[in-house]
PDB file of N, CA and C in Angstrom:
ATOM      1  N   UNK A   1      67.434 174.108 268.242  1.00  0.00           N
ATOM      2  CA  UNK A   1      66.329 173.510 268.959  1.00  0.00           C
ATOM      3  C   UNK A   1      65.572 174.634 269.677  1.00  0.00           C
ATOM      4  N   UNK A   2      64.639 174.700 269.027  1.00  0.00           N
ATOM      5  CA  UNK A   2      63.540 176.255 269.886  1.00  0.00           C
ATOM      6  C   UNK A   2      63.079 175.850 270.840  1.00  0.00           C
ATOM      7  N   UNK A   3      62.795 174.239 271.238  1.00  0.00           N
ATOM      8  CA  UNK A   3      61.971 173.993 272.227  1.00  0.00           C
ATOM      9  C   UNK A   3      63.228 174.453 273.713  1.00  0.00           C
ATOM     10  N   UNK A   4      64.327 174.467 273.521  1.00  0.00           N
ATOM     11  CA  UNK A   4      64.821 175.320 274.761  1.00  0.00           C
ATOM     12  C   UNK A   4      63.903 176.616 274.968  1.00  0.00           C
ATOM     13  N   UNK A   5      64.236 177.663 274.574  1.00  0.00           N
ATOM     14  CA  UNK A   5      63.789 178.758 274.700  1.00  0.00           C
ATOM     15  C   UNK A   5      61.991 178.431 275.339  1.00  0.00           C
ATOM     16  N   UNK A   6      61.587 177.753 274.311  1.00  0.00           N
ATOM     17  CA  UNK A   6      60.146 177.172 274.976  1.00  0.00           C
ATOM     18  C   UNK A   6      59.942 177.080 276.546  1.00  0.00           C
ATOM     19  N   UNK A   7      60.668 176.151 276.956  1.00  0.00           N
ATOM     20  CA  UNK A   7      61.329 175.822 278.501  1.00  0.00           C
ATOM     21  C   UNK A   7      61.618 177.019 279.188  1.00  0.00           C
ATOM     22  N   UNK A   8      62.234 177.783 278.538  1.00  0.00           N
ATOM     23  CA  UNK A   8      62.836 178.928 279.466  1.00  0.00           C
ATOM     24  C   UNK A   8      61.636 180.012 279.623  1.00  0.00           C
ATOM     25  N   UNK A   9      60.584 180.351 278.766  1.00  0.00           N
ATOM     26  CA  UNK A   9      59.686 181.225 278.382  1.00  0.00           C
ATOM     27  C   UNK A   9      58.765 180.720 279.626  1.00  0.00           C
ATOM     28  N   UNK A  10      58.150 178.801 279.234  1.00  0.00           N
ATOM     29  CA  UNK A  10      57.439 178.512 280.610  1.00  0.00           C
ATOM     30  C   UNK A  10      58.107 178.771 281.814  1.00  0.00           C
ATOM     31  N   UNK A  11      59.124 178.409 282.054  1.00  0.00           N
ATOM     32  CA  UNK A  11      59.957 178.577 283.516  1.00  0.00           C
ATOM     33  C   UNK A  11      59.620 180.068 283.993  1.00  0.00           C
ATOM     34  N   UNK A  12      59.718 180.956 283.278  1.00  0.00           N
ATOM     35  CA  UNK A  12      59.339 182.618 283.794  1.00  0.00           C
ATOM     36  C   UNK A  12      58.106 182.811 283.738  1.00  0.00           C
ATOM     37  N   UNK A  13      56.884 181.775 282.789  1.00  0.00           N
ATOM     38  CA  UNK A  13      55.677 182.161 283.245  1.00  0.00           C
ATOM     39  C   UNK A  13      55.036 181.571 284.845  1.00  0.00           C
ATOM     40  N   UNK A  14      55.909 180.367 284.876  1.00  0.00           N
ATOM     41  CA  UNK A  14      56.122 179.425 286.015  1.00  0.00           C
ATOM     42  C   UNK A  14      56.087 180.745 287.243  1.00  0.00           C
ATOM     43  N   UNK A  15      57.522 181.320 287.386  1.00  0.00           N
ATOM     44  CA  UNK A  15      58.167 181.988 288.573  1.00  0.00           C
ATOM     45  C   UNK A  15      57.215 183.450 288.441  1.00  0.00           C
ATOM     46  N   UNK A  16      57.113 183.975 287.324  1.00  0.00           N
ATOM     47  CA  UNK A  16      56.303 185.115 287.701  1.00  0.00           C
ATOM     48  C   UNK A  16      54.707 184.659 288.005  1.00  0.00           C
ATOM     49  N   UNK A  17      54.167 183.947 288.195  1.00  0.00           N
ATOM     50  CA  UNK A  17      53.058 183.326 288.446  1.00  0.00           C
ATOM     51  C   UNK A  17      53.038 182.917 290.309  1.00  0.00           C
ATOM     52  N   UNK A  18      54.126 182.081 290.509  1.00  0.00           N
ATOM     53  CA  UNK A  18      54.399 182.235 291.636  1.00  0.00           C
ATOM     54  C   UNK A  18      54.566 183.271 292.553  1.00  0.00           C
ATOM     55  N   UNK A  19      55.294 184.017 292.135  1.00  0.00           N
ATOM     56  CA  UNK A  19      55.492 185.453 293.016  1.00  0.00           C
ATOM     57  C   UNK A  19      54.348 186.111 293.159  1.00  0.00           C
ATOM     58  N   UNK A  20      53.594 186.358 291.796  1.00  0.00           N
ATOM     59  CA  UNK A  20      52.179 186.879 292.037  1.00  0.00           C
ATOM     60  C   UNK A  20      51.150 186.455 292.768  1.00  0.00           C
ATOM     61  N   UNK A  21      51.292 185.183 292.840  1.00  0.00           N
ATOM     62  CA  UNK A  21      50.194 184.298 294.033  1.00  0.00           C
ATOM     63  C   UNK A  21      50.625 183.592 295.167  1.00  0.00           C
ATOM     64  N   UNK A  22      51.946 183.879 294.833  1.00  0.00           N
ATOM     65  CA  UNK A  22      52.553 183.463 296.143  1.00  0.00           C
ATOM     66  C   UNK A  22      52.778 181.924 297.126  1.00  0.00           C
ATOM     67  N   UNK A  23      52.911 181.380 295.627  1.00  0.00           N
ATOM     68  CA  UNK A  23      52.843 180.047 295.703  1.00  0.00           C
ATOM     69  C   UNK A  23      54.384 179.687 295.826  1.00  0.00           C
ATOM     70  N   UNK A  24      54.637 178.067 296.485  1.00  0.00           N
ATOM     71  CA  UNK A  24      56.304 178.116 296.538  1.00  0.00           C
ATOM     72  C   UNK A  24      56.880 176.860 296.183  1.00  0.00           C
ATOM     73  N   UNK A  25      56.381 175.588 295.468  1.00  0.00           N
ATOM     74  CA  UNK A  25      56.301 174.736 294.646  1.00  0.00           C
ATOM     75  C   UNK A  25      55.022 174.480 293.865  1.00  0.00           C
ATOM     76  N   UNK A  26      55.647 173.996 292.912  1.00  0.00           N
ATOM     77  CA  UNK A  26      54.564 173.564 291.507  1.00  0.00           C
ATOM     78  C   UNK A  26      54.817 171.758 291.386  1.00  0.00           C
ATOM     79  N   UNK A  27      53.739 171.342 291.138  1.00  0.00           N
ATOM     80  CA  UNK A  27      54.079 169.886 291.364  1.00  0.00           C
ATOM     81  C   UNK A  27      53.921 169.590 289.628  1.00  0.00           C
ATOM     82  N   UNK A  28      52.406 169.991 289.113  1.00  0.00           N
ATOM     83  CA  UNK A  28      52.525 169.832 287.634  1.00  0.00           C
ATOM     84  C   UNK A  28      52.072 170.929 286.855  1.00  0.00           C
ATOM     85  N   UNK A  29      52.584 170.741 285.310  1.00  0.00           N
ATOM     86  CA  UNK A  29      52.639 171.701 284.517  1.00  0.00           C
ATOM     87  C   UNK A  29      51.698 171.755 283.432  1.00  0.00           C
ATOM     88  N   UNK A  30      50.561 171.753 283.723  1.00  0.00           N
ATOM     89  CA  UNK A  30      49.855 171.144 282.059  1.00  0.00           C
ATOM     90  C   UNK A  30      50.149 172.642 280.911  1.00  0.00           C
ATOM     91  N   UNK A  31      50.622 172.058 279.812  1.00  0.00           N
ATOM     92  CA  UNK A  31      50.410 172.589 278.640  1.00  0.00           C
ATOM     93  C   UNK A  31      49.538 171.966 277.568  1.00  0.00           C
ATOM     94  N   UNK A  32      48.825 173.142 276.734  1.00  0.00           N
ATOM     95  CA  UNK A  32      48.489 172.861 275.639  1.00  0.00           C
ATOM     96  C   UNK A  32      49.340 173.019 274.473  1.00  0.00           C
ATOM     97  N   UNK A  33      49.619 172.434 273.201  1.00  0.00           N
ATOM     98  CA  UNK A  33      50.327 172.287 272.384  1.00  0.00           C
ATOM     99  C   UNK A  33      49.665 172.003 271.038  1.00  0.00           C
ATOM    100  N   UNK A  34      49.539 172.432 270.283  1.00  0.00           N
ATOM    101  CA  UNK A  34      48.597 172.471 268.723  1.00  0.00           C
ATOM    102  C   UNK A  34      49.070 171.584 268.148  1.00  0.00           C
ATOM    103  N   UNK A  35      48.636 170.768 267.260  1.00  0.00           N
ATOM    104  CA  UNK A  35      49.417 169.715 266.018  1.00  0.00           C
ATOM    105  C   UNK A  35      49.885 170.322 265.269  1.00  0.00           C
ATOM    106  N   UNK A  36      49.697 171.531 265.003  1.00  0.00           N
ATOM    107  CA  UNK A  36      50.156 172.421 264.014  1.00  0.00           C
ATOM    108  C   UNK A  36      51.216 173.577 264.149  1.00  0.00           C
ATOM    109  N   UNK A  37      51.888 173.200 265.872  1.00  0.00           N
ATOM    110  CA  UNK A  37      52.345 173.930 265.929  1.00  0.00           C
ATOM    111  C   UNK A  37      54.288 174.356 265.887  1.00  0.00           C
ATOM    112  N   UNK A  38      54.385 173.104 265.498  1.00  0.00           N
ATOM    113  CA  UNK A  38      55.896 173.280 264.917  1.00  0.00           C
ATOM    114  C   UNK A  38      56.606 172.934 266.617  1.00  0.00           C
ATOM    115  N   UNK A  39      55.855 172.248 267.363  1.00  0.00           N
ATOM    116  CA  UNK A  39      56.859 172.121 268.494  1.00  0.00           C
ATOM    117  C   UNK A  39      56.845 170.248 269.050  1.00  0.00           C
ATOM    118  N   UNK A  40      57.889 170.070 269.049  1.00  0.00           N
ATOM    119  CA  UNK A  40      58.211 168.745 269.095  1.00  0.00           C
ATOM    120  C   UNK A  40      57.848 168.438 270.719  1.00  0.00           C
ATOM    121  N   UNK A  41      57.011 167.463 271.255  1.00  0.00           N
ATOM    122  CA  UNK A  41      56.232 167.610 272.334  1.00  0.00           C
ATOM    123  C   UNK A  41      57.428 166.600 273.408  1.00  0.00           C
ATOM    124  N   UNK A  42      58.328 165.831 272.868  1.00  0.00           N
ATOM    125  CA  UNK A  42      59.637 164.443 273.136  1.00  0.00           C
ATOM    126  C   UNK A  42      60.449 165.369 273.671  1.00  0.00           C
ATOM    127  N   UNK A  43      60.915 166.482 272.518  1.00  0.00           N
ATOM    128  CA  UNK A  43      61.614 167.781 272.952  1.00  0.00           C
ATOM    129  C   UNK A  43      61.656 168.673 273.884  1.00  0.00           C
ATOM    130  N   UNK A  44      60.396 168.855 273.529  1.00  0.00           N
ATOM    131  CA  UNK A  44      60.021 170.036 274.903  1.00  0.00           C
ATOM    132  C   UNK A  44      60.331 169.331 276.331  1.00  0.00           C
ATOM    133  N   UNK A  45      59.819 167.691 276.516  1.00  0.00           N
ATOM    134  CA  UNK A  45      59.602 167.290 277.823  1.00  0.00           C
ATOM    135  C   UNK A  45      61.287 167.445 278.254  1.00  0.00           C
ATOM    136  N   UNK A  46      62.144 167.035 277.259  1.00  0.00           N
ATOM    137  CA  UNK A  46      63.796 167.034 277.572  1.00  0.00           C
ATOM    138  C   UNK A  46      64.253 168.135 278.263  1.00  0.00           C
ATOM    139  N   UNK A  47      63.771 169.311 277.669  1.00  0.00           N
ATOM    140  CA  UNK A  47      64.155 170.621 277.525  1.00  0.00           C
ATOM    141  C   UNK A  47      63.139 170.937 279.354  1.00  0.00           C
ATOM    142  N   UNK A  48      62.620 170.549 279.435  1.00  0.00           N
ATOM    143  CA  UNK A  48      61.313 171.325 280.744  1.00  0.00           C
ATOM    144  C   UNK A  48      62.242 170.881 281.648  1.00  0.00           C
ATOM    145  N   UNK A  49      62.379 169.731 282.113  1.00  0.00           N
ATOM    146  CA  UNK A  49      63.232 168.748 283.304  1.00  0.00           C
ATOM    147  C   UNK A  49      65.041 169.746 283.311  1.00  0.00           C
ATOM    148  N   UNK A  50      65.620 169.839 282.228  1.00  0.00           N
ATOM    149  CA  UNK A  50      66.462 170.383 282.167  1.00  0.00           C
ATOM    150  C   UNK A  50      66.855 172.115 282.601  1.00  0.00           C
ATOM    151  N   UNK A  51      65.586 172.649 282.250  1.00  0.00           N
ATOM    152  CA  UNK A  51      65.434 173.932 282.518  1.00  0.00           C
ATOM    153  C   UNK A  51      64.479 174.032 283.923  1.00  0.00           C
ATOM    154  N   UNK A  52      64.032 173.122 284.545  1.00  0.00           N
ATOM    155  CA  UNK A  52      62.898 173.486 285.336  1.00  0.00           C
ATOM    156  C   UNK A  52      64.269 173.552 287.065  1.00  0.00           C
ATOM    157  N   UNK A  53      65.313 172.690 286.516  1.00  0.00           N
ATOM    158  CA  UNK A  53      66.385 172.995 287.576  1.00  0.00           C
ATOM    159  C   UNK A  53      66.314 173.439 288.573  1.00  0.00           C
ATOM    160  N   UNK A  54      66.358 174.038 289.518  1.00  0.00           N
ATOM    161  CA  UNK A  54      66.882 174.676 290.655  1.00  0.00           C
ATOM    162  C   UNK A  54      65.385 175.966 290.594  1.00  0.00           C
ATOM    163  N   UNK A  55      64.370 176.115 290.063  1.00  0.00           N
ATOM    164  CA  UNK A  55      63.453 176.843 289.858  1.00  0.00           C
ATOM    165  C   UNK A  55      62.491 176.303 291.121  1.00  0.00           C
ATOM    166  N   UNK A  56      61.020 176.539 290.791  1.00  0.00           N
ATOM    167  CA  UNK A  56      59.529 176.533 292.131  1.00  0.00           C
ATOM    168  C   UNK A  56      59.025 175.737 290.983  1.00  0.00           C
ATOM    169  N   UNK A  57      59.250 175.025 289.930  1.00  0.00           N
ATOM    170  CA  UNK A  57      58.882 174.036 289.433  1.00  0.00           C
ATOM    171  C   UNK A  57      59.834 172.955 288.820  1.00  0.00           C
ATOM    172  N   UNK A  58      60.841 172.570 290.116  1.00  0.00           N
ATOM    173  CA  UNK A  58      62.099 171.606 290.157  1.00  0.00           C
ATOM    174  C   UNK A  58      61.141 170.080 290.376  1.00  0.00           C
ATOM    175  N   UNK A  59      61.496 169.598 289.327  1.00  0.00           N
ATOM    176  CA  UNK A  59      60.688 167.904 289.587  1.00  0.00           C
ATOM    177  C   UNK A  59      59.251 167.655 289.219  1.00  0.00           C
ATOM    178  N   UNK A  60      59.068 168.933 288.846  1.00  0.00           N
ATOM    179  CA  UNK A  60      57.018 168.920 288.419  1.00  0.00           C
ATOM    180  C   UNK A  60      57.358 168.209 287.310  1.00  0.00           C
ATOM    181  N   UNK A  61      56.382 167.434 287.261  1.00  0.00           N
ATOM    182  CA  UNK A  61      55.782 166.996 286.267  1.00  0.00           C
ATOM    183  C   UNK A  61      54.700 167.571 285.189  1.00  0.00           C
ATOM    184  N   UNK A  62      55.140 167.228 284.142  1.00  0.00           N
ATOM    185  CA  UNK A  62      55.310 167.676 282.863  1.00  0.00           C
ATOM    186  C   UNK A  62      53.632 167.117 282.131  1.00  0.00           C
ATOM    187  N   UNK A  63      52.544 167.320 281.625  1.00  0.00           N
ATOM    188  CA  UNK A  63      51.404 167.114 281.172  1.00  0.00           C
ATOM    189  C   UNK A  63      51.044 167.751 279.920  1.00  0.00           C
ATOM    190  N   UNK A  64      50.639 167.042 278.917  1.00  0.00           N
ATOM    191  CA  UNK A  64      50.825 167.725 277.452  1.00  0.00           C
ATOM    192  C   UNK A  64      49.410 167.728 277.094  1.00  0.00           C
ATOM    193  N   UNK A  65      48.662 168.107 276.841  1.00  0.00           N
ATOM    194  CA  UNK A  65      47.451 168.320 276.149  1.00  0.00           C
ATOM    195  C   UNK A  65      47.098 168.756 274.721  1.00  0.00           C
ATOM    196  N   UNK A  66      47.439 167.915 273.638  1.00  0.00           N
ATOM    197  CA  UNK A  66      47.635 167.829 272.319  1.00  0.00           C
ATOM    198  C   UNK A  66      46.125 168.074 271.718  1.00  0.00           C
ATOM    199  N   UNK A  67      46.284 169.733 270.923  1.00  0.00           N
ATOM    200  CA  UNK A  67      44.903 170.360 270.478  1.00  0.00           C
ATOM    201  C   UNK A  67      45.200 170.048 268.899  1.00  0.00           C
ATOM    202  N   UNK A  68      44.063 168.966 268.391  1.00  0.00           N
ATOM    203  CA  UNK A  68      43.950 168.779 266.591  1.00  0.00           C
ATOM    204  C   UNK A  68      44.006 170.375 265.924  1.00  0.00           C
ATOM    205  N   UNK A  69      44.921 169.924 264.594  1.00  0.00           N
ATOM    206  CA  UNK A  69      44.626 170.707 263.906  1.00  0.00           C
ATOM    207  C   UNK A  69      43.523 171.166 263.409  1.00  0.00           C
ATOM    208  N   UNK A  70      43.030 172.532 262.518  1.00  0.00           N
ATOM    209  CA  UNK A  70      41.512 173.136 262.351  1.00  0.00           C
ATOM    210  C   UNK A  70      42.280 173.958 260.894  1.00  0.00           C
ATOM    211  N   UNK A  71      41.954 174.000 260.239  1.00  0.00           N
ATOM    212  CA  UNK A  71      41.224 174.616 259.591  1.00  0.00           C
ATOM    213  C   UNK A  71      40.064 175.307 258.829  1.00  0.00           C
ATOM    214  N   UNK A  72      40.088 176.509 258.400  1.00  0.00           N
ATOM    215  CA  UNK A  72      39.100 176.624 257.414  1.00  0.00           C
ATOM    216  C   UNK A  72      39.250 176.993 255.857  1.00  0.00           C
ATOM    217  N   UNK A  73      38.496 176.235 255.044  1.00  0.00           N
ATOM    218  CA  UNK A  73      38.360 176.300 253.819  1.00  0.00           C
ATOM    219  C   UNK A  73      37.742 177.294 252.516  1.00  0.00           C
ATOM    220  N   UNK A  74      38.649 178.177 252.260  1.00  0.00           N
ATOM    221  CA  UNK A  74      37.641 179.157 251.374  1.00  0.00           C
ATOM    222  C   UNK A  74      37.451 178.622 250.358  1.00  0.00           C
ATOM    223  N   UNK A  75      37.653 177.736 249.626  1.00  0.00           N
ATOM    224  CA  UNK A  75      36.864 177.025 248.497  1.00  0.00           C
ATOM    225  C   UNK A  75      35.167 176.726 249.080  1.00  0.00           C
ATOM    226  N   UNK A  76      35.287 175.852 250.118  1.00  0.00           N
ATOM    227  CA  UNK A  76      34.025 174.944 250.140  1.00  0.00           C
ATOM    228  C   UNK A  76      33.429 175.927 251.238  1.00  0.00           C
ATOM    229  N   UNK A  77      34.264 176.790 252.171  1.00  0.00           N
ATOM    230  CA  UNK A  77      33.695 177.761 253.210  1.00  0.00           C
ATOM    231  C   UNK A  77      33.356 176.596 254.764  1.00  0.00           C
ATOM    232  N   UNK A  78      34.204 175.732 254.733  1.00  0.00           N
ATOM    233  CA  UNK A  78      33.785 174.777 256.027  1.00  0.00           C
ATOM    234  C   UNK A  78      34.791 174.414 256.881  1.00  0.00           C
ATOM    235  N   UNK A  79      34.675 174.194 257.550  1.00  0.00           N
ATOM    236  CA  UNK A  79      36.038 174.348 259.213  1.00  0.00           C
ATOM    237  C   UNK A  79      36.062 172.971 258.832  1.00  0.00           C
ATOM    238  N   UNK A  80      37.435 172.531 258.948  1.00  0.00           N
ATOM    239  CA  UNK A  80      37.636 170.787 258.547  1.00  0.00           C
ATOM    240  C   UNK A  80      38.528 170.946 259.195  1.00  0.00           C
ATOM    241  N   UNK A  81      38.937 169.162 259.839  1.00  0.00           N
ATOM    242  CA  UNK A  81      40.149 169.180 260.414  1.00  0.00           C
ATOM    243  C   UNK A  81      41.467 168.833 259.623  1.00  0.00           C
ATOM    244  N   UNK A  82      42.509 169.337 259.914  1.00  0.00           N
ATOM    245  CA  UNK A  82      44.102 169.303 259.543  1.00  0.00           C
ATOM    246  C   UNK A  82      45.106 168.346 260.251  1.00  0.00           C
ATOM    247  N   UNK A  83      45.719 167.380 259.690  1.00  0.00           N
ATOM    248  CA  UNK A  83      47.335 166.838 260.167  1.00  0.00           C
ATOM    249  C   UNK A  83      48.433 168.045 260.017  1.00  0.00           C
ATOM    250  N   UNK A  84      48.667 168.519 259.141  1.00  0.00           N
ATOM    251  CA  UNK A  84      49.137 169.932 258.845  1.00  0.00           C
ATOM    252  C   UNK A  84      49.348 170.933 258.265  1.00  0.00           C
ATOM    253  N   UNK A  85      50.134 171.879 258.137  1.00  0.00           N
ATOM    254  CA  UNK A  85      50.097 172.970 257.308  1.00  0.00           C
ATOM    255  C   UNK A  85      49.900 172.562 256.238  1.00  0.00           C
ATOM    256  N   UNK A  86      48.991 173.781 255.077  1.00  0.00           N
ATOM    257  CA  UNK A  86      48.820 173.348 253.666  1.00  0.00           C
ATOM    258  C   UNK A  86      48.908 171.843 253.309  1.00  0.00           C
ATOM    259  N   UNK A  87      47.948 171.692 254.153  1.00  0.00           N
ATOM    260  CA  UNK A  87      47.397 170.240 253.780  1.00  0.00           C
ATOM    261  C   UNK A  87      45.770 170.467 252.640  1.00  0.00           C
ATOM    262  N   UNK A  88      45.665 169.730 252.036  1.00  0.00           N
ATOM    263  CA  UNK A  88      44.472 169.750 251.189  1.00  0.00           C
ATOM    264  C   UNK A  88      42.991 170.412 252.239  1.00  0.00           C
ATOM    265  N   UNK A  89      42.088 170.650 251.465  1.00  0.00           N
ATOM    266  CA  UNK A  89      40.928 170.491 252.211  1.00  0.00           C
ATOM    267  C   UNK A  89      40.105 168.990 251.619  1.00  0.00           C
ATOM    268  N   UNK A  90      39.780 168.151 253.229  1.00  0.00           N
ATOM    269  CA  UNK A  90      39.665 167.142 252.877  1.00  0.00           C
ATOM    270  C   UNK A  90      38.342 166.633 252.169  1.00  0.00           C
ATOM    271  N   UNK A  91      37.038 167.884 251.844  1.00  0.00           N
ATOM    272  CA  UNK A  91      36.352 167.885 251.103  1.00  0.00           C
ATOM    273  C   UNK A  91      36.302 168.000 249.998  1.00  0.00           C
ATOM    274  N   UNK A  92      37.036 169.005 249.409  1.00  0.00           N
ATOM    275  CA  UNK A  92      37.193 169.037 248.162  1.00  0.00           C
ATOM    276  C   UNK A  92      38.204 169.260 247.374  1.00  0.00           C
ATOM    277  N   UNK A  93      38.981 169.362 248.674  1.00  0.00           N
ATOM    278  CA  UNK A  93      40.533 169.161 247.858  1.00  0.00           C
ATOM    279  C   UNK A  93      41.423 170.230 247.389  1.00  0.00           C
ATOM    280  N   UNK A  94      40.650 171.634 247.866  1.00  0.00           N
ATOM    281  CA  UNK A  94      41.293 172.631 247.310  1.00  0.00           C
ATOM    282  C   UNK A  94      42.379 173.257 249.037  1.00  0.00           C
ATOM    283  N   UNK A  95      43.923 173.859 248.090  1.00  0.00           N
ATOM    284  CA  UNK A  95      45.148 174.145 249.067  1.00  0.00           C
ATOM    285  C   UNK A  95      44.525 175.318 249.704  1.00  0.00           C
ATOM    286  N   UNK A  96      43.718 176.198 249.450  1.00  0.00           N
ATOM    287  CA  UNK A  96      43.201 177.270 250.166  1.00  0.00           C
ATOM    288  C   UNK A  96      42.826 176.874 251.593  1.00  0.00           C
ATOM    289  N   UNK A  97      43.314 176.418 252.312  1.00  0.00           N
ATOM    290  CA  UNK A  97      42.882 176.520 253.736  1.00  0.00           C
ATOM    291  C   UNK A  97      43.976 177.120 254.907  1.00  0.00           C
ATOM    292  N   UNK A  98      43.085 177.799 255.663  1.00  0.00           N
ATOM    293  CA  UNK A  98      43.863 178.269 256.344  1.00  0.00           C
ATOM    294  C   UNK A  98      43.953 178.255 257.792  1.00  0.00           C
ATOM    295  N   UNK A  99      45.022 177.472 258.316  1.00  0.00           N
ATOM    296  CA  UNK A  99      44.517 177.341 259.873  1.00  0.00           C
ATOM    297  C   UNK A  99      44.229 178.441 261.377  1.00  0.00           C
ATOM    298  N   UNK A 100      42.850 177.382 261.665  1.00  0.00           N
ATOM    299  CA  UNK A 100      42.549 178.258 262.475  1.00  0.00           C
ATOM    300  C   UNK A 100      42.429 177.713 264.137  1.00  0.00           C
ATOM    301  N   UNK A 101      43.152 176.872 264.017  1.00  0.00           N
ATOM    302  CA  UNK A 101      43.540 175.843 265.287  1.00  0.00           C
ATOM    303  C   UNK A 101      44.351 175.050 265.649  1.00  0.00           C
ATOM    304  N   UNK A 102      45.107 174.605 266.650  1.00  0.00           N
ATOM    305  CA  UNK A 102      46.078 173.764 266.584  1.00  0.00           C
ATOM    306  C   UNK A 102      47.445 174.461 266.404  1.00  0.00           C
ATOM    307  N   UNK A 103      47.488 175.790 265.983  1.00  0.00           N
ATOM    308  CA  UNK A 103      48.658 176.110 266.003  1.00  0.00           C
ATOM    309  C   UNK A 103      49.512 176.721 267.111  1.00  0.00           C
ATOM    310  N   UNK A 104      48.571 177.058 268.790  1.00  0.00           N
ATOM    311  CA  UNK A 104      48.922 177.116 269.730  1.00  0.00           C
ATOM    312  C   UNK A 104      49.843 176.453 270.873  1.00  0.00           C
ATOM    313  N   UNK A 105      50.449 177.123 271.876  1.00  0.00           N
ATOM    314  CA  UNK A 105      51.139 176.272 272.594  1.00  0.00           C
ATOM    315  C   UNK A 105      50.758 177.278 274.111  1.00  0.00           C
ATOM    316  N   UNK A 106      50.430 177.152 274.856  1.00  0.00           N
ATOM    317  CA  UNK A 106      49.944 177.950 275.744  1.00  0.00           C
ATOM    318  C   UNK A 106      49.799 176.890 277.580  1.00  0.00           C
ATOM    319  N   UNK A 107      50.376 177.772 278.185  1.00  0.00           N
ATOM    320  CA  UNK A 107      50.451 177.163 279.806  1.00  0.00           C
ATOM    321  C   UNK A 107      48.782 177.007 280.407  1.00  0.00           C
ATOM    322  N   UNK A 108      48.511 175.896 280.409  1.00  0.00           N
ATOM    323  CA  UNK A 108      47.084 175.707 280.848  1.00  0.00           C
ATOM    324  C   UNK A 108      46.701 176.041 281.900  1.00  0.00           C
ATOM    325  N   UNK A 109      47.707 175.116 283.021  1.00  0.00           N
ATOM    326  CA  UNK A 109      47.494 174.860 284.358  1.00  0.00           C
ATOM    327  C   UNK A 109      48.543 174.510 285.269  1.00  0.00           C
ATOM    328  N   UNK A 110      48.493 174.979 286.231  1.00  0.00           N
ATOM    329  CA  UNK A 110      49.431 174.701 287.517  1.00  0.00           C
ATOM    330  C   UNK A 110      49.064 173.686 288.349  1.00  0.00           C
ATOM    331  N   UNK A 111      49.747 172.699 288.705  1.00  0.00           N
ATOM    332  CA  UNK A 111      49.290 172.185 290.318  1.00  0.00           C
ATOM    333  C   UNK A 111      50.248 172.693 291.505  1.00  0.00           C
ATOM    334  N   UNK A 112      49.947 173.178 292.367  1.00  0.00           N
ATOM    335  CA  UNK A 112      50.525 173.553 293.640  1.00  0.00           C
ATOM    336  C   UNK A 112      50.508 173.151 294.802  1.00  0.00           C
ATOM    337  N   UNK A 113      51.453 173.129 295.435  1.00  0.00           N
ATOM    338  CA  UNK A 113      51.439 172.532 296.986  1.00  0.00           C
ATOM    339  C   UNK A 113      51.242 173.488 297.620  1.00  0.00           C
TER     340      UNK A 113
END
């Protein structure tokens, strides 16, 4: 299950974020998360609460911000959207596409007390 490590990666962007601004609880956590990005969003929330433990973001709440997949198409040359990897292009049908969105997972935003 990678989405641990996930948890643990935010938790240190969490605490080194804090120290740098000098903040001393976090109430919420927004992340962004790609459709495309291979991370189970049910998972992660398990994994955040579990790892957020005894940390400056103990009890925050957890906010997911789910970015559509993107690709683009070198057959037809047009940015179309994706459910997922090597999925068709839904214009014309050719496997040449290659994504160019959605495959992110990135710490958006903090709320702080």
């Amino acid at each position: 299950m990678h989405e641990m490590s996930l948890a643990e990666g935010i938790r240190q962007i969490v605490e080194d974020a804090g120290r740098a601004q000098g903040f001393r609880k976090v109430k919420t956590v927004v992340l962004e998360i790609g459709q495309l990005s291979s991370v189970e969003p049910e998972a992660l929330a398990f994994c955040f609460d579990v790892v957020m433990k005894d940390s400056i973001a103990d009890g925050a709440a957890l906010q997911i911000d789910a970015v559509p997949g993107q690709g683009w198409c070198m057959q037809c040359a047009a940015t179309v959207p994706i459910a997922a990897l090597y999925d068709p292009c839904p214009h014309c049908g050719s496997y040449q596409v290659q994504a160019t969105g959605g495959t992110e997972m990135r710490v958006k935003e903090l709320e702080i007390e």
